[in-house]
PDB file of N, CA and C in Angstrom:
ATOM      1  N   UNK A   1     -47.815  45.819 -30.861  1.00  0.00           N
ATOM      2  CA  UNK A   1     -46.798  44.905 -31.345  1.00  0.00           C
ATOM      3  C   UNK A   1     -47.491  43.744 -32.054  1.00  0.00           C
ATOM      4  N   UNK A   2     -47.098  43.359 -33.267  1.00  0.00           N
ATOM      5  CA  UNK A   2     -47.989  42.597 -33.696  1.00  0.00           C
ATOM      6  C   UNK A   2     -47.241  40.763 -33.630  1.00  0.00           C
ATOM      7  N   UNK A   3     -48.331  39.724 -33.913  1.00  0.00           N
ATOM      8  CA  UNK A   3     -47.545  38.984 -32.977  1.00  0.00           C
ATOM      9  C   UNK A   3     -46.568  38.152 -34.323  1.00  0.00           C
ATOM     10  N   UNK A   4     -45.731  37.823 -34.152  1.00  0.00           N
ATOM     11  CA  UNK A   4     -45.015  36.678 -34.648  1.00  0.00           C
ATOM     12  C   UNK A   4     -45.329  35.604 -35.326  1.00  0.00           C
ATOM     13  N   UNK A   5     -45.647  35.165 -36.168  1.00  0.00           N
ATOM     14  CA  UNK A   5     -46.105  34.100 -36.108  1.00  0.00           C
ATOM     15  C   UNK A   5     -44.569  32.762 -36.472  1.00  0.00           C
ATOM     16  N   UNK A   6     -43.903  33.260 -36.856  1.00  0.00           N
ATOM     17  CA  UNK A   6     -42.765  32.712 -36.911  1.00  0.00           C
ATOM     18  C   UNK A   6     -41.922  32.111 -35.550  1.00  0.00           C
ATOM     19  N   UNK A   7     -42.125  33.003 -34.462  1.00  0.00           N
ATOM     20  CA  UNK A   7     -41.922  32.926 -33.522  1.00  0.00           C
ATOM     21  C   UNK A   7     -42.629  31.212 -32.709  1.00  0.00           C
ATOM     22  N   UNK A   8     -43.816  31.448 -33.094  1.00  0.00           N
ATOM     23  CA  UNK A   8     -44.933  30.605 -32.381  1.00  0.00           C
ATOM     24  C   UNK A   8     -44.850  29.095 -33.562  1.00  0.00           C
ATOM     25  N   UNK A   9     -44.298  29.660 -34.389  1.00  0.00           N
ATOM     26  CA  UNK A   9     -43.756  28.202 -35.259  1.00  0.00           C
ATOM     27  C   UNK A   9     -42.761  27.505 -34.786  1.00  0.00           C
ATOM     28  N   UNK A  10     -41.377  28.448 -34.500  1.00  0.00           N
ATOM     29  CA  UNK A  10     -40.606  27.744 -34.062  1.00  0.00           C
ATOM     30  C   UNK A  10     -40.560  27.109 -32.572  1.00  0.00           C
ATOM     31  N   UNK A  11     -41.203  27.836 -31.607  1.00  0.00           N
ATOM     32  CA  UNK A  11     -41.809  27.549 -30.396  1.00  0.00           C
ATOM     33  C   UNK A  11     -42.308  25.922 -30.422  1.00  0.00           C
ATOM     34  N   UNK A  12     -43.168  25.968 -31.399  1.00  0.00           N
ATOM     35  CA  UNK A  12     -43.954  24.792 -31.906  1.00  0.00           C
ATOM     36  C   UNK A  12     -42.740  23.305 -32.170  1.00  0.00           C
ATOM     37  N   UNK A  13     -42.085  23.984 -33.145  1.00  0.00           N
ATOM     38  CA  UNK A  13     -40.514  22.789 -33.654  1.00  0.00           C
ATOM     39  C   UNK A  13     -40.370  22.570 -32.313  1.00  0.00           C
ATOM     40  N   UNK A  14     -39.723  23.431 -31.621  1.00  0.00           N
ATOM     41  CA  UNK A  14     -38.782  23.026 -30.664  1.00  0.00           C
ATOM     42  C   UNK A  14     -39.307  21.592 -29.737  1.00  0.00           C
ATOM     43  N   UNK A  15     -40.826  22.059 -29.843  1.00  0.00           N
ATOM     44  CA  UNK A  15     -41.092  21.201 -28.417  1.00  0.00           C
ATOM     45  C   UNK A  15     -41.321  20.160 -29.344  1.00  0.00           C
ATOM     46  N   UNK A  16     -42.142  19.518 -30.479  1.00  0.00           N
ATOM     47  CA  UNK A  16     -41.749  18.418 -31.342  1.00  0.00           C
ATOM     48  C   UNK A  16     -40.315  18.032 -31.120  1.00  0.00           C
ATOM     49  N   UNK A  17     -39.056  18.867 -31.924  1.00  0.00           N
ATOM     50  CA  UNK A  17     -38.405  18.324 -31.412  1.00  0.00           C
ATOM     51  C   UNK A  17     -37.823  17.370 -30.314  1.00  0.00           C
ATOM     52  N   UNK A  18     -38.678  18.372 -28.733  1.00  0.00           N
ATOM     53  CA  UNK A  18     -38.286  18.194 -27.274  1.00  0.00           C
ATOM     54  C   UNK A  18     -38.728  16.257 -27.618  1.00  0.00           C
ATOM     55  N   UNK A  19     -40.171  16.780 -27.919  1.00  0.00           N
ATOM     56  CA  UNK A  19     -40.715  15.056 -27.562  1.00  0.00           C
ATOM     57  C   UNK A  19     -39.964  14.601 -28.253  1.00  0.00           C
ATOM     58  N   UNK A  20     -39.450  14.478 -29.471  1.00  0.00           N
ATOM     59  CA  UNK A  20     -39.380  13.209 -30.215  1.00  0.00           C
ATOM     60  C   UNK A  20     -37.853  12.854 -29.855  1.00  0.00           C
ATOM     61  N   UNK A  21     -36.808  13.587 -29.168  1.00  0.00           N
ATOM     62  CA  UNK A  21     -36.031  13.091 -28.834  1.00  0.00           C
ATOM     63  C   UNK A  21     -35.777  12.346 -27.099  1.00  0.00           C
ATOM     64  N   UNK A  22     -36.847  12.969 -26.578  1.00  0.00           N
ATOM     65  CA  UNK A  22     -37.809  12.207 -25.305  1.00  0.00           C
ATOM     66  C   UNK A  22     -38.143  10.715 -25.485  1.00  0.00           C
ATOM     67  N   UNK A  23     -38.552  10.608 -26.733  1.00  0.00           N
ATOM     68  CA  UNK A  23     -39.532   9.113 -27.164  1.00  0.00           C
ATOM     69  C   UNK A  23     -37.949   8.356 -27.433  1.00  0.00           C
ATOM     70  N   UNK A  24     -37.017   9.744 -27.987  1.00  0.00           N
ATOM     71  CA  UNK A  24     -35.985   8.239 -28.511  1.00  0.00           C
ATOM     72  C   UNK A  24     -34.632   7.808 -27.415  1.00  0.00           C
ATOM     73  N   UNK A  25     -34.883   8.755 -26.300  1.00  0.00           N
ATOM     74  CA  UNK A  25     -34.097   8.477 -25.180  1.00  0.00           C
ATOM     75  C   UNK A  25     -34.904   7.393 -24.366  1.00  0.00           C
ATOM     76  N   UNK A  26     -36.436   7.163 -24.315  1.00  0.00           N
ATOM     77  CA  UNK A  26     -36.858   6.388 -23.597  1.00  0.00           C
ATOM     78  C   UNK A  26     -36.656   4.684 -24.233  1.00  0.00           C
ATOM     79  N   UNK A  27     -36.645   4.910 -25.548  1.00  0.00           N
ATOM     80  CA  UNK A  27     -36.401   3.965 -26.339  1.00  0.00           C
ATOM     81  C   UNK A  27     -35.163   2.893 -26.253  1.00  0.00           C
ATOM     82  N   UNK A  28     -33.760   4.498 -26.301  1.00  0.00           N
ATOM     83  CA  UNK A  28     -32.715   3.354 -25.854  1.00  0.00           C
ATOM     84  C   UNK A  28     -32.464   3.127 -24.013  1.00  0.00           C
ATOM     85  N   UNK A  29     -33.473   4.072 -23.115  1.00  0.00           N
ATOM     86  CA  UNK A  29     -33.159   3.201 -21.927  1.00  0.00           C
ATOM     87  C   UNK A  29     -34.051   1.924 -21.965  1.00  0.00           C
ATOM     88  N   UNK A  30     -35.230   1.799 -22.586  1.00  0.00           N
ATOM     89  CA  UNK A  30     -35.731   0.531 -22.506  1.00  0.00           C
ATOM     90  C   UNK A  30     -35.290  -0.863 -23.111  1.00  0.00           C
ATOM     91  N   UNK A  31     -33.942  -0.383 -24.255  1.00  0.00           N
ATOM     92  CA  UNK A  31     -33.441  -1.178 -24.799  1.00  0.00           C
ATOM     93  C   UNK A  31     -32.245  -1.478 -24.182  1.00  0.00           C
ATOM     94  N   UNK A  32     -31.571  -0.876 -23.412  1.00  0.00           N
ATOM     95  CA  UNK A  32     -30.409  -0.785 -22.433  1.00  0.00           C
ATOM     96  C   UNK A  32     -31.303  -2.058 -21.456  1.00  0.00           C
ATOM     97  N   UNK A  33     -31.951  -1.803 -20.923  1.00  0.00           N
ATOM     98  CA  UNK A  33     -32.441  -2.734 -20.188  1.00  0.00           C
ATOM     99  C   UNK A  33     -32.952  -4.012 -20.181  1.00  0.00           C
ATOM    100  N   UNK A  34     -33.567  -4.229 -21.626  1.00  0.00           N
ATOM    101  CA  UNK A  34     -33.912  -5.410 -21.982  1.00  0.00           C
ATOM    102  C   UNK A  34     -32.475  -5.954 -22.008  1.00  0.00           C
ATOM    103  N   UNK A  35     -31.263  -5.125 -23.010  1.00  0.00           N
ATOM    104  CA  UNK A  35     -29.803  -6.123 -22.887  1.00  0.00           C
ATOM    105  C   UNK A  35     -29.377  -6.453 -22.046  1.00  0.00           C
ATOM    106  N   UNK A  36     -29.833  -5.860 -20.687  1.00  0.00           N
ATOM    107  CA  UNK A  36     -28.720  -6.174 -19.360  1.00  0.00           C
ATOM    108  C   UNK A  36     -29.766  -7.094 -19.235  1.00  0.00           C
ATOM    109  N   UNK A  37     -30.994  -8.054 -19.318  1.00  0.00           N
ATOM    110  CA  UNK A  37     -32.030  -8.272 -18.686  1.00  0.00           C
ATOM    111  C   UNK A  37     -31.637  -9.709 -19.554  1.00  0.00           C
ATOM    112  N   UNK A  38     -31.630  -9.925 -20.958  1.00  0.00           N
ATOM    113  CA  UNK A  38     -31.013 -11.075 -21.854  1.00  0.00           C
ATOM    114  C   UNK A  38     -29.873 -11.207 -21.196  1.00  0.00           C
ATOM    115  N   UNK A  39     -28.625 -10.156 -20.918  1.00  0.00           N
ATOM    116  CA  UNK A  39     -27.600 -10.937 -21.055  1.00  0.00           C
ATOM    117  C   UNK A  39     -27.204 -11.375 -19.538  1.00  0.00           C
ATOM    118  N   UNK A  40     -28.291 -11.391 -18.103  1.00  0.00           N
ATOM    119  CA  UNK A  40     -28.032 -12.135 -17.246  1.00  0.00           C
ATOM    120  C   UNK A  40     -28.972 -13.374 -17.126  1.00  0.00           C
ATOM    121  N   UNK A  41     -29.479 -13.166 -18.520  1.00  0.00           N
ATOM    122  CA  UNK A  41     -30.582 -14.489 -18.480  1.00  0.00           C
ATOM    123  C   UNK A  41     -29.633 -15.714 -18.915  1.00  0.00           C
ATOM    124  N   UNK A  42     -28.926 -14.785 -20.061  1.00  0.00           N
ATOM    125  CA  UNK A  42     -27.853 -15.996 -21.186  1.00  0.00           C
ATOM    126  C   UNK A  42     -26.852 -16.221 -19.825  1.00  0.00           C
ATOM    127  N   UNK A  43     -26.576 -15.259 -18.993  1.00  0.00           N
ATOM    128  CA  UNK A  43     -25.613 -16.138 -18.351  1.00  0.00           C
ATOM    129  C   UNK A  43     -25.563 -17.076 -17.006  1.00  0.00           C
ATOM    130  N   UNK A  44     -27.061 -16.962 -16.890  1.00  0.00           N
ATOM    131  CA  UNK A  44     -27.702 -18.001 -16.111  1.00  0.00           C
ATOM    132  C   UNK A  44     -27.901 -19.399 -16.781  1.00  0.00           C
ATOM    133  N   UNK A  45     -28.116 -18.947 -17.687  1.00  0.00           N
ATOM    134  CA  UNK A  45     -28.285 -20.365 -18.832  1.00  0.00           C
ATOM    135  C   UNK A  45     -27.023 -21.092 -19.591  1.00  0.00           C
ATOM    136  N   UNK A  46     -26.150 -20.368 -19.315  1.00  0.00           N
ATOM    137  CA  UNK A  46     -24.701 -20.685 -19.407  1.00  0.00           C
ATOM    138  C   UNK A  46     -23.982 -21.640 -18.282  1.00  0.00           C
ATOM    139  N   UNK A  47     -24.478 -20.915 -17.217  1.00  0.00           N
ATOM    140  CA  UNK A  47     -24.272 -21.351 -16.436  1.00  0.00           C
ATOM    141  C   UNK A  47     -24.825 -22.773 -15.745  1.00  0.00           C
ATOM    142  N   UNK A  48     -26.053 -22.735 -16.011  1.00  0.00           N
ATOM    143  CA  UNK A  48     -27.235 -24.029 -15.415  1.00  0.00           C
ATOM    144  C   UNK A  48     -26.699 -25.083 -16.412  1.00  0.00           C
ATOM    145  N   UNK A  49     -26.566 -24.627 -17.935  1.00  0.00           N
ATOM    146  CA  UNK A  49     -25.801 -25.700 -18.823  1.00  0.00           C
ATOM    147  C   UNK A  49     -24.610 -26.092 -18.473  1.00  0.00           C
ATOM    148  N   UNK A  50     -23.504 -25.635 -17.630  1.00  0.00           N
ATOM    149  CA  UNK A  50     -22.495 -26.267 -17.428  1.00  0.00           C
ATOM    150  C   UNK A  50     -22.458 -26.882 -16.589  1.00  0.00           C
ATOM    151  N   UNK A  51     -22.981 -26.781 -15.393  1.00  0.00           N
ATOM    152  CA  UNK A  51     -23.564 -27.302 -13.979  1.00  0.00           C
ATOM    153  C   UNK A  51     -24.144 -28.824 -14.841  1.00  0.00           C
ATOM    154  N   UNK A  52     -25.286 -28.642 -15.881  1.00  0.00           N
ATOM    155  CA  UNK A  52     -25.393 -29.994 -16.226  1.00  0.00           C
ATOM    156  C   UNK A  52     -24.384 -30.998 -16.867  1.00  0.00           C
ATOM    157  N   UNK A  53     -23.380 -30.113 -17.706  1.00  0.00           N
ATOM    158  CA  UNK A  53     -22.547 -30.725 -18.692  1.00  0.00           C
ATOM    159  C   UNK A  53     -21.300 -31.304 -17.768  1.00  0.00           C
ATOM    160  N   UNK A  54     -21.039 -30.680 -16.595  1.00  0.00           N
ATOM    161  CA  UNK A  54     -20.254 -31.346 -15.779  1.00  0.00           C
ATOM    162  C   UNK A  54     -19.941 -32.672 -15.131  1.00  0.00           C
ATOM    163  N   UNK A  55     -21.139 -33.201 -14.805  1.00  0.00           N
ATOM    164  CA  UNK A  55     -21.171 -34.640 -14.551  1.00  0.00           C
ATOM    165  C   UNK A  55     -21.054 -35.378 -15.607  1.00  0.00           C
ATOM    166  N   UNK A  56     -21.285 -35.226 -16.875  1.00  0.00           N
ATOM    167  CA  UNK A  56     -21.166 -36.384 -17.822  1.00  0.00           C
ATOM    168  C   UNK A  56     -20.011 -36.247 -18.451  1.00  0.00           C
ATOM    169  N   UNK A  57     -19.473 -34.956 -18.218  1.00  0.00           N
ATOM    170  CA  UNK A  57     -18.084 -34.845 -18.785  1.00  0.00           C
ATOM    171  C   UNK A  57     -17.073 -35.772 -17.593  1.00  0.00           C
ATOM    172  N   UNK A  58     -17.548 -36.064 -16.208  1.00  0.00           N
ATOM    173  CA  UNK A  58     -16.946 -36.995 -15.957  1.00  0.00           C
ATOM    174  C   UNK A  58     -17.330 -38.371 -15.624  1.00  0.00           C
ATOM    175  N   UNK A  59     -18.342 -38.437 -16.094  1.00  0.00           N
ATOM    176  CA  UNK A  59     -18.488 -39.992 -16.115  1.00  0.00           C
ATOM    177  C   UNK A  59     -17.911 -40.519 -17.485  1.00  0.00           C
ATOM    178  N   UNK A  60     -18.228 -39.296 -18.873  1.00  0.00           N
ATOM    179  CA  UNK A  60     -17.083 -39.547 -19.836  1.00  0.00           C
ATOM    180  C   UNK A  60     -15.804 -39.930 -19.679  1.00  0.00           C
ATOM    181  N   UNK A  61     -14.853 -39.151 -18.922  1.00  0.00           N
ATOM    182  CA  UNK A  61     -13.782 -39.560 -18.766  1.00  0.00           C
ATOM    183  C   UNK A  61     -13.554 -40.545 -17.845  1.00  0.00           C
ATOM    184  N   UNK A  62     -14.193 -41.005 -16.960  1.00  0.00           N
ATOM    185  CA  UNK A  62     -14.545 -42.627 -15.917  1.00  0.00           C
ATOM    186  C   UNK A  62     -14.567 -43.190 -17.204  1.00  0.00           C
ATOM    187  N   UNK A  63     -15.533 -43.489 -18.059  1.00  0.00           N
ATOM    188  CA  UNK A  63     -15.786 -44.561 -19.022  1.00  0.00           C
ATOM    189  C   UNK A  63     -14.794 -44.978 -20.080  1.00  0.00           C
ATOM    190  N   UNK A  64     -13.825 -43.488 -20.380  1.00  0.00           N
ATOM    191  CA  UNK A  64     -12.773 -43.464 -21.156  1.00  0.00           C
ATOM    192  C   UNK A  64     -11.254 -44.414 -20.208  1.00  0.00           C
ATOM    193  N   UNK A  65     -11.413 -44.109 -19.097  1.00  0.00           N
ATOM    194  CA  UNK A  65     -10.106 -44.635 -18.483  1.00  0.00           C
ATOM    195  C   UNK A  65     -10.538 -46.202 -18.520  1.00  0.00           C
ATOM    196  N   UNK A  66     -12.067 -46.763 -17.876  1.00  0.00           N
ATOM    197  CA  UNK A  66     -12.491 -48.392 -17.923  1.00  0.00           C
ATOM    198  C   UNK A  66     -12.181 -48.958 -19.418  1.00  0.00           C
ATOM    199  N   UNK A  67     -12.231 -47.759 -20.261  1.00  0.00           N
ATOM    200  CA  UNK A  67     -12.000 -48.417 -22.136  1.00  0.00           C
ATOM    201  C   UNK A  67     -10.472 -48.940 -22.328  1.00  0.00           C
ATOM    202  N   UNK A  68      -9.961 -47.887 -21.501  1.00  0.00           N
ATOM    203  CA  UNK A  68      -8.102 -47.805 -21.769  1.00  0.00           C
ATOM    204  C   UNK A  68      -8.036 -49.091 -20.985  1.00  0.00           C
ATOM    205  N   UNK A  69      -8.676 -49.234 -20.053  1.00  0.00           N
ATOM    206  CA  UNK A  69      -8.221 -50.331 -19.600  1.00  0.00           C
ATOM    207  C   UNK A  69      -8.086 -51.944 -19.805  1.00  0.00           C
ATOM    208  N   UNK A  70      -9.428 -51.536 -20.610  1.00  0.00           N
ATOM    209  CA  UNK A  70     -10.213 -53.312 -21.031  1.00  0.00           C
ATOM    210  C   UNK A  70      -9.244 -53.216 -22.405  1.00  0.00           C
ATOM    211  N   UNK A  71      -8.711 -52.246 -23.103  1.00  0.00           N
ATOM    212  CA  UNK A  71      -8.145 -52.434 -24.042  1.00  0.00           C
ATOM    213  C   UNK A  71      -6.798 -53.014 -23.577  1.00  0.00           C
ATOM    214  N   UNK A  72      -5.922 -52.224 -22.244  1.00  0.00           N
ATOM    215  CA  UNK A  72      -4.661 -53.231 -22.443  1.00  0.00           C
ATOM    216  C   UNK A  72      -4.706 -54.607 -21.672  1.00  0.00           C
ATOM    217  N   UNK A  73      -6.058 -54.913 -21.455  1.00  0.00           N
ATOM    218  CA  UNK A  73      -6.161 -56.667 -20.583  1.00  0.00           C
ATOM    219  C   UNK A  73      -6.056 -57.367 -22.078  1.00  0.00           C
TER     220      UNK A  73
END
């Protein structure tokens, strides 16, 4: 039987193929992960920013009511 060589070509594709869609599944789980990895960073940082923005948003409005006030003396 003589051998194939067509055979041993496509043998060859396939597993190229195999890897290179290997490389591009590892690709988007590593990119899946970096997004979940940003987007509990952004919402830590969302968060730590409002935690700060909170107090001055009410000493703002303290300072706004002492204004209303000195305005109707």
């Amino acid at each position: 039987m003589p051998f194939d060589h067509n055979l041993k070509t496509r043998w060859y594709q396939e597993k190229d193929d195999l890897l290179k869609l290997r490389t591009e599944w590892w690709t988007v789980v590593h990119a899946k992960k970096q997004l979940t990895l940003n987007f509990k960073q952004l919402r830590q940082t969302s968060s730590d920013a409002l935690s700060e923005l909170e107090p001055l948003l009410k000493k703002a409005e303290v300072f706004g009511h002492q204004a209303r006030e000195k305005l109707r003396k």
